[in-house]
Protein backbone atom coordinates (compact mmCIF):
# COMPACT_ATOMS: atom_id res chain seq x y z
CA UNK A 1 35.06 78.25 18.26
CA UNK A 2 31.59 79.62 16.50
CA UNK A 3 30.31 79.08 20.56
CA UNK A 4 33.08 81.93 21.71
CA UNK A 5 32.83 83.96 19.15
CA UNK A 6 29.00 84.28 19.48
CA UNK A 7 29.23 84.79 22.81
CA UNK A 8 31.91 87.61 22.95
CA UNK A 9 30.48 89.22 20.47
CA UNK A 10 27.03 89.55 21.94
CA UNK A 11 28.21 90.02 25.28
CA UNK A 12 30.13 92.99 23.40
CA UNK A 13 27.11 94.66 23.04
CA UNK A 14 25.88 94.96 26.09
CA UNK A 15 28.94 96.04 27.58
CA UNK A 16 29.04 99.35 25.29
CA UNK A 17 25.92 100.12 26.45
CA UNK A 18 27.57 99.82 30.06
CA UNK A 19 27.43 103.90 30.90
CA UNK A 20 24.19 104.39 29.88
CA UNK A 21 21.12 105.41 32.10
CA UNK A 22 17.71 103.90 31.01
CA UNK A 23 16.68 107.84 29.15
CA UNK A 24 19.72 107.20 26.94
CA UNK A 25 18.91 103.62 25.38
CA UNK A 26 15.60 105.40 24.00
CA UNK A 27 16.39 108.87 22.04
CA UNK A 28 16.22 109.01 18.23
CA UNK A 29 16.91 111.91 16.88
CA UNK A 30 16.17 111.51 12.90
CA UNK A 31 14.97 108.90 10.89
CA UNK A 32 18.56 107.56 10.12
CA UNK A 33 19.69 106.40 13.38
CA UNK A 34 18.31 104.15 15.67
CA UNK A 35 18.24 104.23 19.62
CA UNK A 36 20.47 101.85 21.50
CA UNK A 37 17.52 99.86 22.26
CA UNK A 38 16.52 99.13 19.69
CA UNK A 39 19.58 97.73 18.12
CA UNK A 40 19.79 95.86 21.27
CA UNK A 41 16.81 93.96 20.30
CA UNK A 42 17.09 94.33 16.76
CA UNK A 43 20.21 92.23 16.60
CA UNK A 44 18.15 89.80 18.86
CA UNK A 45 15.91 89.47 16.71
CA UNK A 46 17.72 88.46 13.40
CA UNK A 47 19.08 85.54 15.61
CA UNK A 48 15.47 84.32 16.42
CA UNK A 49 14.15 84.74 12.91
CA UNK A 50 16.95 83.18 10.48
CA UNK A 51 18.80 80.73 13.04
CA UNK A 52 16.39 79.70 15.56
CA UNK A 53 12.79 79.67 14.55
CA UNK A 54 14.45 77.87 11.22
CA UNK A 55 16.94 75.51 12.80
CA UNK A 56 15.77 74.43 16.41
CA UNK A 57 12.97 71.67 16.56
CA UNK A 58 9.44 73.36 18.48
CA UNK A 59 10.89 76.69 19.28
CA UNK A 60 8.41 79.26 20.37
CA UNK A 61 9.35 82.94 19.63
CA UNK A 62 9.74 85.06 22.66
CA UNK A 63 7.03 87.74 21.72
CA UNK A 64 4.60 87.72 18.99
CA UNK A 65 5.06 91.50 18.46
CA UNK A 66 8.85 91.65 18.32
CA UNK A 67 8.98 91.08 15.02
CA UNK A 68 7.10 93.96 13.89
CA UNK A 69 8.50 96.36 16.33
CA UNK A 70 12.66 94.95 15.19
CA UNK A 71 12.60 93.97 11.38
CA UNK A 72 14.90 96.38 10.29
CA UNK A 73 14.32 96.38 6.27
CA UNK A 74 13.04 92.50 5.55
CA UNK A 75 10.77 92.50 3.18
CA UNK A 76 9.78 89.03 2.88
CA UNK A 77 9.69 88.73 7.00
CA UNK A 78 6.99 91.01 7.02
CA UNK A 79 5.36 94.65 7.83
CA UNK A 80 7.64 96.78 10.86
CA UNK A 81 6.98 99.60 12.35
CA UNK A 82 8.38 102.98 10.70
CA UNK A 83 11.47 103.76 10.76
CA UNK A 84 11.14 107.08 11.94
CA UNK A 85 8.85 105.63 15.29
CA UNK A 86 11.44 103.42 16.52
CA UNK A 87 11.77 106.22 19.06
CA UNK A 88 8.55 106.27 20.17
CA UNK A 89 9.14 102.91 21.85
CA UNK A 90 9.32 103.14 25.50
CA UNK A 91 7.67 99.82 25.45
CA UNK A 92 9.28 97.37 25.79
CA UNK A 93 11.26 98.59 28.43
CA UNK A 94 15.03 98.04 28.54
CA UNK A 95 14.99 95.78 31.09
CA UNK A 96 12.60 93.54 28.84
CA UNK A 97 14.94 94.07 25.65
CA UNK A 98 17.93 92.60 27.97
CA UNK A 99 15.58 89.90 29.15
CA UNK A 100 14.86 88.53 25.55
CA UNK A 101 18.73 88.97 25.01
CA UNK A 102 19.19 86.68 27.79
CA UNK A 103 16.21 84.11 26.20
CA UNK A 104 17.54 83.98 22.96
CA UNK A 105 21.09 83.98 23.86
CA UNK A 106 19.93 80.56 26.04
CA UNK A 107 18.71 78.52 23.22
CA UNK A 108 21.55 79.79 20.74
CA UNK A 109 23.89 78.27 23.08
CA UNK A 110 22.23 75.05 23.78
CA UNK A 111 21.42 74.99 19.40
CA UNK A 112 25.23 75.99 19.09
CA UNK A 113 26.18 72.65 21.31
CA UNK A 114 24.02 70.67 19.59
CA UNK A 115 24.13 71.24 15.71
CA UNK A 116 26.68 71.83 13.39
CA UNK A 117 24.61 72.10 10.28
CA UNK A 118 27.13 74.08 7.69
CA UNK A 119 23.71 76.37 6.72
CA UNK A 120 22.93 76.99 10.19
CA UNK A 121 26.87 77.89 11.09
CA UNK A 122 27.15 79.74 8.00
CA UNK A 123 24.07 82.19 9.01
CA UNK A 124 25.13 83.03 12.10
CA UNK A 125 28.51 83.80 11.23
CA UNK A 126 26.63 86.43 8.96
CA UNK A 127 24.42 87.36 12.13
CA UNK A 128 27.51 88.21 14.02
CA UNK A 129 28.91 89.81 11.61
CA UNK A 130 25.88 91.60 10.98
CA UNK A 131 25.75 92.80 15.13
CA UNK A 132 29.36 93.85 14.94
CA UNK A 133 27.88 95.99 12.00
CA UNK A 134 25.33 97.37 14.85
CA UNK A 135 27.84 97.69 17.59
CA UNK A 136 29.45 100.55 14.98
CA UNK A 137 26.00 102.08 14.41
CA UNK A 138 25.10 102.29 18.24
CA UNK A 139 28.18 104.13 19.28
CA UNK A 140 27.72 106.37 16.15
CA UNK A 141 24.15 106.87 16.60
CA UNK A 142 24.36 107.37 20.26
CA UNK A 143 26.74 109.99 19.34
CA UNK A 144 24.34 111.68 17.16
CA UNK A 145 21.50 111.53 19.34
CA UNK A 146 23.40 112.81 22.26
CA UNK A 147 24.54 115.91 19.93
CA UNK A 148 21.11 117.16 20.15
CA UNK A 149 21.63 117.69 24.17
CA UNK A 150 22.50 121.43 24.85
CA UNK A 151 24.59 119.79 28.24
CA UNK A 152 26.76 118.03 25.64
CA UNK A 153 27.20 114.76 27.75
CA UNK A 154 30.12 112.57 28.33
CA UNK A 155 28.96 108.92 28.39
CA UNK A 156 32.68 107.48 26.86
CA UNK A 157 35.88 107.89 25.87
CA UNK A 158 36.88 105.98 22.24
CA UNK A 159 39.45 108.22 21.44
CA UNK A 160 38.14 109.58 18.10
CA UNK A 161 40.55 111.98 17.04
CA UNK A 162 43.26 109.71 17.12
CA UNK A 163 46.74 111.44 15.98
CA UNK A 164 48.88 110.58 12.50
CA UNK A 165 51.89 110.66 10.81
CA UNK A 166 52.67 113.36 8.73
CA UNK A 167 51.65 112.35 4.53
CA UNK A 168 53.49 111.47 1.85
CA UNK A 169 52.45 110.10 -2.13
CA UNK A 170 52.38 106.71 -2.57
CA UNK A 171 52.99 105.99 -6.36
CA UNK A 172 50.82 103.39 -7.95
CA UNK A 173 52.16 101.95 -11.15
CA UNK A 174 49.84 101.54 -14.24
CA UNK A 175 48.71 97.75 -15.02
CA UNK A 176 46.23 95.13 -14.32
CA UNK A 177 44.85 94.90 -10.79
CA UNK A 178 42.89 92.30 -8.48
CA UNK A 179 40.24 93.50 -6.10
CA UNK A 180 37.43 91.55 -4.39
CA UNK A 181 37.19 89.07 -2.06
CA UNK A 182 38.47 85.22 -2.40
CA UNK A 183 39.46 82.95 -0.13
CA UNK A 184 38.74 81.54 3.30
CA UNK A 185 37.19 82.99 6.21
CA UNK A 186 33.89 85.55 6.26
CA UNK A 187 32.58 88.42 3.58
CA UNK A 188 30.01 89.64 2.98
CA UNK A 189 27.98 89.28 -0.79
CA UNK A 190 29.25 92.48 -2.30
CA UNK A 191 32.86 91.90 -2.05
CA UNK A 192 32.47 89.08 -4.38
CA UNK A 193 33.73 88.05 -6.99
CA UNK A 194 37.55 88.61 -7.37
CA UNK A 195 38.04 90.21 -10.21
CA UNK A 196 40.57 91.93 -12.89
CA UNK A 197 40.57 95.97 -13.26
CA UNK A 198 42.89 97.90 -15.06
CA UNK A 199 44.79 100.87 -13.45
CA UNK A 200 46.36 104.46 -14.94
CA UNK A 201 49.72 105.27 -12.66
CA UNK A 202 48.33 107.05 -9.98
CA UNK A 203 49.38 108.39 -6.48
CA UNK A 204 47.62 108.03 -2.94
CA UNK A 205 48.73 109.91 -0.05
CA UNK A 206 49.68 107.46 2.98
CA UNK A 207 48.14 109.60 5.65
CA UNK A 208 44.16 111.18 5.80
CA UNK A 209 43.54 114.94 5.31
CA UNK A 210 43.28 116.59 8.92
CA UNK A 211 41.18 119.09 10.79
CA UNK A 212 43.79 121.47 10.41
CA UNK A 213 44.10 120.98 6.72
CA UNK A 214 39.99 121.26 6.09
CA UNK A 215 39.98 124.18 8.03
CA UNK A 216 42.10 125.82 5.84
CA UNK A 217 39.28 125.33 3.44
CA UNK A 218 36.38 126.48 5.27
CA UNK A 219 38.26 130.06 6.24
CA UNK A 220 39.15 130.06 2.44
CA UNK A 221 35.31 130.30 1.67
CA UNK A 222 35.39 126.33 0.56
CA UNK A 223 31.51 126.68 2.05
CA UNK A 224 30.62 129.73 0.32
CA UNK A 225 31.88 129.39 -2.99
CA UNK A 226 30.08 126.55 -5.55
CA UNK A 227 32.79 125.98 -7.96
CA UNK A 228 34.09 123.58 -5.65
CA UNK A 229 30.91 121.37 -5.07
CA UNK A 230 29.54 118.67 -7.22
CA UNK A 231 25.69 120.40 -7.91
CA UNK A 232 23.58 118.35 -5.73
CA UNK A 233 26.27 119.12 -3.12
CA UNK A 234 25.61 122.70 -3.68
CA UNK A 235 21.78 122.02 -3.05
CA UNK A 236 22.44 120.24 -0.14
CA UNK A 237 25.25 123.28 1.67
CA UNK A 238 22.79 125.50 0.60
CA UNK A 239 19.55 124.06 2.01
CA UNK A 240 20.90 122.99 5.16
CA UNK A 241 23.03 125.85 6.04
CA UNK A 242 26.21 123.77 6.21
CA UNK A 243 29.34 125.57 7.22
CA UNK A 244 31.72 123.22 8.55
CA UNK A 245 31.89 119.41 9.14
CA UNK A 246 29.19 117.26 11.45
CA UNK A 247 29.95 118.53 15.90
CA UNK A 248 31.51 121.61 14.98
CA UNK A 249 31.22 124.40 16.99
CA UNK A 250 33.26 127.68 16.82
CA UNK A 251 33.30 129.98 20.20
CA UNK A 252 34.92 133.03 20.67
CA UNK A 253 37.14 132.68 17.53
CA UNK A 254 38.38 128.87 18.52
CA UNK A 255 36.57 125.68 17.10
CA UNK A 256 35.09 122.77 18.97
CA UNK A 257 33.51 119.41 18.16
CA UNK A 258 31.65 117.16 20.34
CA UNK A 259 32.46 114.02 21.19
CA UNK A 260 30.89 110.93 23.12
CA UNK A 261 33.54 112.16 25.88
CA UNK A 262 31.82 115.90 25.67
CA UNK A 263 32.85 118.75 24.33
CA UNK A 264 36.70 119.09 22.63
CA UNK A 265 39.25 121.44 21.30
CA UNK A 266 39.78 120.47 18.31
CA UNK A 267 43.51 118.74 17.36
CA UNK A 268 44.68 120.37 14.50
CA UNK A 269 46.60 117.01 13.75
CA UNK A 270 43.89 114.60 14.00
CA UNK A 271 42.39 113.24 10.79
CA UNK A 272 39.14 115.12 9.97
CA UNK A 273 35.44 113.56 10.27
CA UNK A 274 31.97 113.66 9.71
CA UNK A 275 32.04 115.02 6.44
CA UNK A 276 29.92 113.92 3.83
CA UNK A 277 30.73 112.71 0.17
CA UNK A 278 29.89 116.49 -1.20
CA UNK A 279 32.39 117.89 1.32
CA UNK A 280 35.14 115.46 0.53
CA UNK A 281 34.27 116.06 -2.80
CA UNK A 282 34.46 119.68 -2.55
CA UNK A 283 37.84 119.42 0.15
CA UNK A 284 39.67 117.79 -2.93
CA UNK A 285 38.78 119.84 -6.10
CA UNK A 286 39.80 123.05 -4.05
CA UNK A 287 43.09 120.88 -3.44
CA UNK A 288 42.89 120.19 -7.20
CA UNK A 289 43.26 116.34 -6.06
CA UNK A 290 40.61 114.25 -6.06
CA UNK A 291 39.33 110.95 -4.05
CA UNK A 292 40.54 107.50 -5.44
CA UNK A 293 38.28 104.80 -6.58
CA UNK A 294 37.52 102.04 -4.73
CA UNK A 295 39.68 99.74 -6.91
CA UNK A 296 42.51 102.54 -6.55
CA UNK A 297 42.00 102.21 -3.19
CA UNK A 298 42.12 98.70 -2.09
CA UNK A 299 45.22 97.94 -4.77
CA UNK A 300 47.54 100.67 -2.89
CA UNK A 301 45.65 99.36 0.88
CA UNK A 302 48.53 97.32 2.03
CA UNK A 303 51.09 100.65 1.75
CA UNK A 304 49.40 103.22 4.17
CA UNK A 305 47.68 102.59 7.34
CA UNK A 306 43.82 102.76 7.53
CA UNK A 307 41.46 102.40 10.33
CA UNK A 308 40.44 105.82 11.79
CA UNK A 309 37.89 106.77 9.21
CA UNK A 310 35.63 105.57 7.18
CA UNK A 311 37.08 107.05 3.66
CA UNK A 312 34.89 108.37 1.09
CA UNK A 313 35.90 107.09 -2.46
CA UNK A 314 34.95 108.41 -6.27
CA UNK A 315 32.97 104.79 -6.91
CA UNK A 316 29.08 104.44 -7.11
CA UNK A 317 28.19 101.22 -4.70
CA UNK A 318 27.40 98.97 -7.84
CA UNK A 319 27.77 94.88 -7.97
CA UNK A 320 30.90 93.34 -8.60
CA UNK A 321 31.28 90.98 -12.18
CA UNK A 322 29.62 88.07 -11.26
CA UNK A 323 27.32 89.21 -7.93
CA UNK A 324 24.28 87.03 -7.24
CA UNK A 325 22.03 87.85 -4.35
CA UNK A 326 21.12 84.60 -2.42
CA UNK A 327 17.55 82.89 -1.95
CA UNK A 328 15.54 84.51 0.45
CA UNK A 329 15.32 87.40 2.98
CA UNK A 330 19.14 87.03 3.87
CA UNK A 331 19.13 88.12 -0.20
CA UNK A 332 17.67 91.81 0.98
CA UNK A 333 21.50 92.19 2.91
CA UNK A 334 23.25 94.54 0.51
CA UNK A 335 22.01 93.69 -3.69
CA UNK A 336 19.15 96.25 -2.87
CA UNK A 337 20.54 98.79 -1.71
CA UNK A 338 23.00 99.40 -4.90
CA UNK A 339 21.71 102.56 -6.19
CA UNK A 340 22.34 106.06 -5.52
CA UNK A 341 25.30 105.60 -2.79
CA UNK A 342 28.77 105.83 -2.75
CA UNK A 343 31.58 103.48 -1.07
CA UNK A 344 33.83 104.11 1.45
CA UNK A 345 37.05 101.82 2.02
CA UNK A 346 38.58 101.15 5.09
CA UNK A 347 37.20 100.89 8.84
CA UNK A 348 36.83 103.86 11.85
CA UNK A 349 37.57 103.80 15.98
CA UNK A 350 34.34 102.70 16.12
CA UNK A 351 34.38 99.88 14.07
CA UNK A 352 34.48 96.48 16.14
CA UNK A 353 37.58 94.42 16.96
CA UNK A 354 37.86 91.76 13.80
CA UNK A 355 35.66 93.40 11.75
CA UNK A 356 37.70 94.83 9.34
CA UNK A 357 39.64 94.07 6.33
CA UNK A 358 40.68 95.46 2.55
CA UNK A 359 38.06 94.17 0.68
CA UNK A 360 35.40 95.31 2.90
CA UNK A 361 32.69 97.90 0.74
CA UNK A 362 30.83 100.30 3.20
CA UNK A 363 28.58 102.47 1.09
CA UNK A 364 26.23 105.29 2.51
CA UNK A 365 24.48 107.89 0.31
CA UNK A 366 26.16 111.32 -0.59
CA UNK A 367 25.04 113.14 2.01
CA UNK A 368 25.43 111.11 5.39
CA UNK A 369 27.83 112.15 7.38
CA UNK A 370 27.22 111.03 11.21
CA UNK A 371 29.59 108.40 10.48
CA UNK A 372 32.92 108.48 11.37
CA UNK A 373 34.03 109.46 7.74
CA UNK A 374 37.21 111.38 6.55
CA UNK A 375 39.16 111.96 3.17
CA UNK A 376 42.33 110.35 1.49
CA UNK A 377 43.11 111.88 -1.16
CA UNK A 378 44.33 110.93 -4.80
CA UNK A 379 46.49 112.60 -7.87
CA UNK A 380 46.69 112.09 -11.83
């Protein structure tokens, strides 16, 4: 089973990559995204370093330098090249990124076939795991790169304004919740442990806010007025000129966005994205609502749909009772990263097949908003 899985997964990656000419695998556009390539061999390389060059007898790592050029944020692998350069990298070529694919794939098959070692299995269910992660970030970041191009290409079609039903409050009665993860199958670290919270009544709306509904806001001023905006939101609108949400474009009186299908209309009745925590923020004290928690959020998960957008939620990313990071470099995963970001709940049309679930805690700092992130909001 672990022999299928690895290889649909990485064959997965390839294939969105399918439409792409060679110029495309290379752009990156700011320091927070990544070109295709690179997460090409990026991914590759996490399988080398923590399954292979640990677990199979005499192997011999494709390329000193790939290390240093692919470590994403591993400390205790070693130095890497800056983030910002990965860019810069026209060398290795594409063709030798697919190549060392094609190696390392080769002896995780034959390793796959030949071991069953519950540490070994156990890492590169994370590893998958960990490229379906990537598969998310190079559609996203191609997206983002690709915005920068004053042709506004079409390279695919994900359908990312997906429509809705209309919304309704859910009512969530006071009392003592469970969130977390427990149980069988994969998690990662920070959705552990399971654990107690207790709940005021509350109530969620089943459906996410739309474009039409945030546009309401922006011709109400929402961008020009900072009574609405938490103060380093206000910082941030101001410094950066923001007026309106991440690909929009207004033309002649009608708005646009961009999409990795080109240039859109946009549908009134799709649910809004590429905002940021401040905007949500903002969207939902001019609604005199506000977002839910993350607990709020995963207790009322199984009565509304969820899987367009990324949702922004009113929780700092902070460990669960009971979090331990594990031994090691696999340790660096998420425990680090648990200051100064929020979580989001839920999953997006980019997100891969499989690779979603209630539990799951995405978390990305205030300001980020090239994800595909939208709002729910929450009352009382």
């Amino acid at each position: 089973m672990i022999f299928n899985q690895y290889k649909e997964i990485r064959e997965r990656s390839v294939s969105l990559c399918a439409d792409l000419d060679p110029e495309d695998y290379v752009i990156q556009a700011a320091e927070h995204v990544s070109p295709a390539k690179w997460h090409l061999a990026h991914t590759t390389w996490f399988f080398e370093t923590f399954i292979l060059k640990k677990f199979k007898e005499n192997y011999q790592e494709y390329h000193a330098d790939f290390s240093f050029l692919f470590n994403s944020y591993y400390n205790a692998v070693g130095e890497r090249t800056a983030r910002n350069q990965r860019g810069l990298m026209t060398r290795p070529t594409v063709k030798e990124i697919l190549a060392y694919r094609s190696f390392v794939d080769k002896q995780m098959y034959a390793l796959l076939q030949e071991s069953t070692v519950s540490e070994m299995i156990d890492t590169v269910v994370l590893g998958l795991n960990h490229e379906q992660q990537h598969q998310e970030l190079m559609l996203t970041d191609l997206k983002y790169n690709l915005s920068f191009n004053p042709l506004r290409p079409s390279v695919m079609e994900i359908n990312e304004y997906p429509g809705q039903n209309p919304s309704e409050w859910l009512d969530i009665a006071e009392g003592i919740y469970e969130i977390g993860f427990e149980g069988d199958g994969f998690s990662f670290d920070n959705e552990a442990t399971k654990h107690k919270v207790y709940l005021q009544e509350y109530s969620i709306a089943s459906q996410l806010v739309t474009n039409g509904e945030y546009l309401e806001f922006i011709n109400h001023g929402g961008y020009a007025d900072p009574q609405y905006w938490h103060s380093d939101g206000w910082t941030w609108v101001e410094a950066e000129g923001i007026k309106c949400p991440d690909y929009w474009e207004q033309k002649e009186g009608s708005w646009f966005y961009y999409t990795l299908d080109g240039m859109k209309e946009i549908d009134l009745d799709a649910p809004v994205a590429h905002v940021s925590f401040y905007e949500a923020a903002a969207y939902a004290e001019w609604m005199n609502l506000r977002l839910p928690t993350e607990a709020e959020w995963e207790t009322a998960a199984e009565k509304f749909d969820w899987g367009n957008r990324w949702e922004w939620t009113n929780s700092a990313y902070l460990p669960y009772p009971g979090f331990a990071k594990a031994p090691g470099a696999i340790g660096e995963y998420n425990g680090k990263f648990m200051v100064n970001q929020m979580v989001l709940r839920g999953s997006s049309i980019a997100t891969s097949p499989g690779h979603s679930r209630a539990t799951y805690r995405n978390f990305f700092h205030p300001h980020y908003r090239w994800q595909f992130t939208g709002i729910r909001l929450c009352k009382k």
